[in-house]
Protein backbone atom coordinates (compact mmCIF):
# COMPACT_ATOMS: atom_id res chain seq x y z
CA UNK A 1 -4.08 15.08 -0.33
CA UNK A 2 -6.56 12.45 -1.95
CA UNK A 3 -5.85 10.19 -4.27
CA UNK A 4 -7.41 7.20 -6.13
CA UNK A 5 -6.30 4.24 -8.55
CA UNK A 6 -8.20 2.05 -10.48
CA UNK A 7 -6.97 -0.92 -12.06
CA UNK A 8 -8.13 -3.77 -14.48
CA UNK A 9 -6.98 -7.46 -14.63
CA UNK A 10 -6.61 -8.27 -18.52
CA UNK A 11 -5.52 -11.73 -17.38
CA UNK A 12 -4.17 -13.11 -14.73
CA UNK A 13 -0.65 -11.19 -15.36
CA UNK A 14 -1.55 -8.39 -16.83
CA UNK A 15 -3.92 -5.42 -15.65
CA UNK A 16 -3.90 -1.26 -17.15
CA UNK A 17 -4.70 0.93 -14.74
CA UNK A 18 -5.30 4.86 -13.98
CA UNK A 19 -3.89 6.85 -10.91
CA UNK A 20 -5.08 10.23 -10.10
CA UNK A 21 -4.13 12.53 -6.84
CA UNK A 22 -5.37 16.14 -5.85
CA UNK A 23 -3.53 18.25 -3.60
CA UNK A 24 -5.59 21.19 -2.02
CA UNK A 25 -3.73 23.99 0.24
CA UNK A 26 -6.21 26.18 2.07
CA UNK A 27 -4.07 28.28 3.19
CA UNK A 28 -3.54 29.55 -0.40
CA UNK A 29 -6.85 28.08 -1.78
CA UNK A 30 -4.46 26.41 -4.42
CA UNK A 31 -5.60 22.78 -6.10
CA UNK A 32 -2.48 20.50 -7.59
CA UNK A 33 -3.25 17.24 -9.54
CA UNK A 34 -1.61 13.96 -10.61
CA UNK A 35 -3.12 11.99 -13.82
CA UNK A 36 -1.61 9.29 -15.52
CA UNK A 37 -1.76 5.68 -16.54
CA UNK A 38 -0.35 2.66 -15.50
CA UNK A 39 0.47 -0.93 -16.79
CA UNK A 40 0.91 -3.79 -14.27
CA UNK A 41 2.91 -7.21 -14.59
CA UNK A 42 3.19 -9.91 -11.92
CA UNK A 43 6.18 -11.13 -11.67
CA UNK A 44 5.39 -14.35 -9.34
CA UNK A 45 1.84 -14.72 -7.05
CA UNK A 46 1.50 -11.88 -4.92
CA UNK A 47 4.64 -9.83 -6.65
CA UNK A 48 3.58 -6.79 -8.97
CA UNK A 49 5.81 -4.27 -10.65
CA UNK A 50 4.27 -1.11 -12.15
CA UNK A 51 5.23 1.36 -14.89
CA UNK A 52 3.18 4.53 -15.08
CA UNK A 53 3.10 8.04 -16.12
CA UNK A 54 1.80 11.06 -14.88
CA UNK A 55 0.92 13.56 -17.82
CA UNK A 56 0.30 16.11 -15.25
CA UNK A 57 1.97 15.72 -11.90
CA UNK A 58 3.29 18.06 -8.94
CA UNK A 59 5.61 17.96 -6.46
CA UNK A 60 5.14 18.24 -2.39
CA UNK A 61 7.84 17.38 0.25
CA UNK A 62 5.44 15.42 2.07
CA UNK A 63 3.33 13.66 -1.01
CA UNK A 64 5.31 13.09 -3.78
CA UNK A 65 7.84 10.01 -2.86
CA UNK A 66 5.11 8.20 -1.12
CA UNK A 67 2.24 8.44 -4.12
CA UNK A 68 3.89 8.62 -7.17
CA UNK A 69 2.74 12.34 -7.85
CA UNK A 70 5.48 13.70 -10.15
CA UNK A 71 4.89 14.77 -13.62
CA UNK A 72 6.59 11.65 -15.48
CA UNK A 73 7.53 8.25 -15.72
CA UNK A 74 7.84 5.79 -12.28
CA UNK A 75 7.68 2.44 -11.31
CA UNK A 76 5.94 1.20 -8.31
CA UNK A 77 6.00 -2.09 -6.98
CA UNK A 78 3.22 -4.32 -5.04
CA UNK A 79 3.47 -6.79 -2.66
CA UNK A 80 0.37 -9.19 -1.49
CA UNK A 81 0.76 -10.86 2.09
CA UNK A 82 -1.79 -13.32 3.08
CA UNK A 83 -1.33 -16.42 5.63
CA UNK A 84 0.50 -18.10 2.80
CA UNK A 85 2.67 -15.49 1.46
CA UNK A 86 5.31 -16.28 3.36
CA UNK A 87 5.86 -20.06 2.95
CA UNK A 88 5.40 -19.89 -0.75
CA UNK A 89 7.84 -17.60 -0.81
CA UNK A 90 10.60 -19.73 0.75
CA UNK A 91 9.48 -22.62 -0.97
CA UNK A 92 9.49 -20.42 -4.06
CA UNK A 93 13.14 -19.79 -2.85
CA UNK A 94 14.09 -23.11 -2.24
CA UNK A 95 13.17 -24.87 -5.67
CA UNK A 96 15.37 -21.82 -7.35
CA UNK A 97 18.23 -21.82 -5.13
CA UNK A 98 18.56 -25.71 -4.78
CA UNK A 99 17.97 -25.22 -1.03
CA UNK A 100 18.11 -28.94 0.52
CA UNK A 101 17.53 -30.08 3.98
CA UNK A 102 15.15 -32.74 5.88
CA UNK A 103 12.51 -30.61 6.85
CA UNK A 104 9.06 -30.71 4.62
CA UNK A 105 9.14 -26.87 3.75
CA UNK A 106 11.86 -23.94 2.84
CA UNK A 107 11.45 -22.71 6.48
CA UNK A 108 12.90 -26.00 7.92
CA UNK A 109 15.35 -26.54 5.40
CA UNK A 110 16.68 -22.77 5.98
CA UNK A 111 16.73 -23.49 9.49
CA UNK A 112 18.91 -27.35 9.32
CA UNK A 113 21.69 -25.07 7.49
CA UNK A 114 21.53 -22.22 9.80
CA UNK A 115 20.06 -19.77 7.98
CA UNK A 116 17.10 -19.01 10.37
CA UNK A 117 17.03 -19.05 14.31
């Protein structure tokens, strides 16, 4: 199985994309492919969710829940972790939830009520 995507930012939430996959059995000397489009939003930093069809797809036990290979619609989502990730994140979840504590950061305040060990 190979595969490839290529993607383009239109802004800094937005980015179109194309997927493509190839499936070659030797054994039969058989090729399968996967073409299709796909449009990307961010949701928050580091949090994408995907829409995309495949025009042409197939299907493969071992391929086709893992790479989006089907023949029609899906939606795929993307998750950036970096050194930072994380404490946005809970900061991110803090400031929504009304989390409160004495700590400086999410982390701490989680931990005051109990909610981390």
């Amino acid at each position: 199985m190979k595969g490839g995507e290529y993607r383009h930012d239109i802004n800094e939430r937005f980015d179109l994309g194309l997927q493509m996959g190839l499936l070659h059995s030797m054994q039969a000397n058989n090729y399968q492919y996967s073409l299709g489009p796909t449009v990307g939003v961010s949701l928050i930093k580091n949090l994408w969710v995907s829409l995309g069809y495949n025009f042409r797809g197939f299907e493969d036990d071992d391929f086709s829940t893992a790479g989006y290979t089907s023949q029609g619609p899906y939606i795929k989502l993307r998750f950036a972790f970096d050194q930072n990730s994380v404490r946005d994140a809970l900061n991110w979840f803090k400031t929504k939830c009304g989390v409160t504590g004495e700590g400086s950061d999410a982390a701490s305040s989680l931990k005051d009520q109990g909610s981390l060990q």
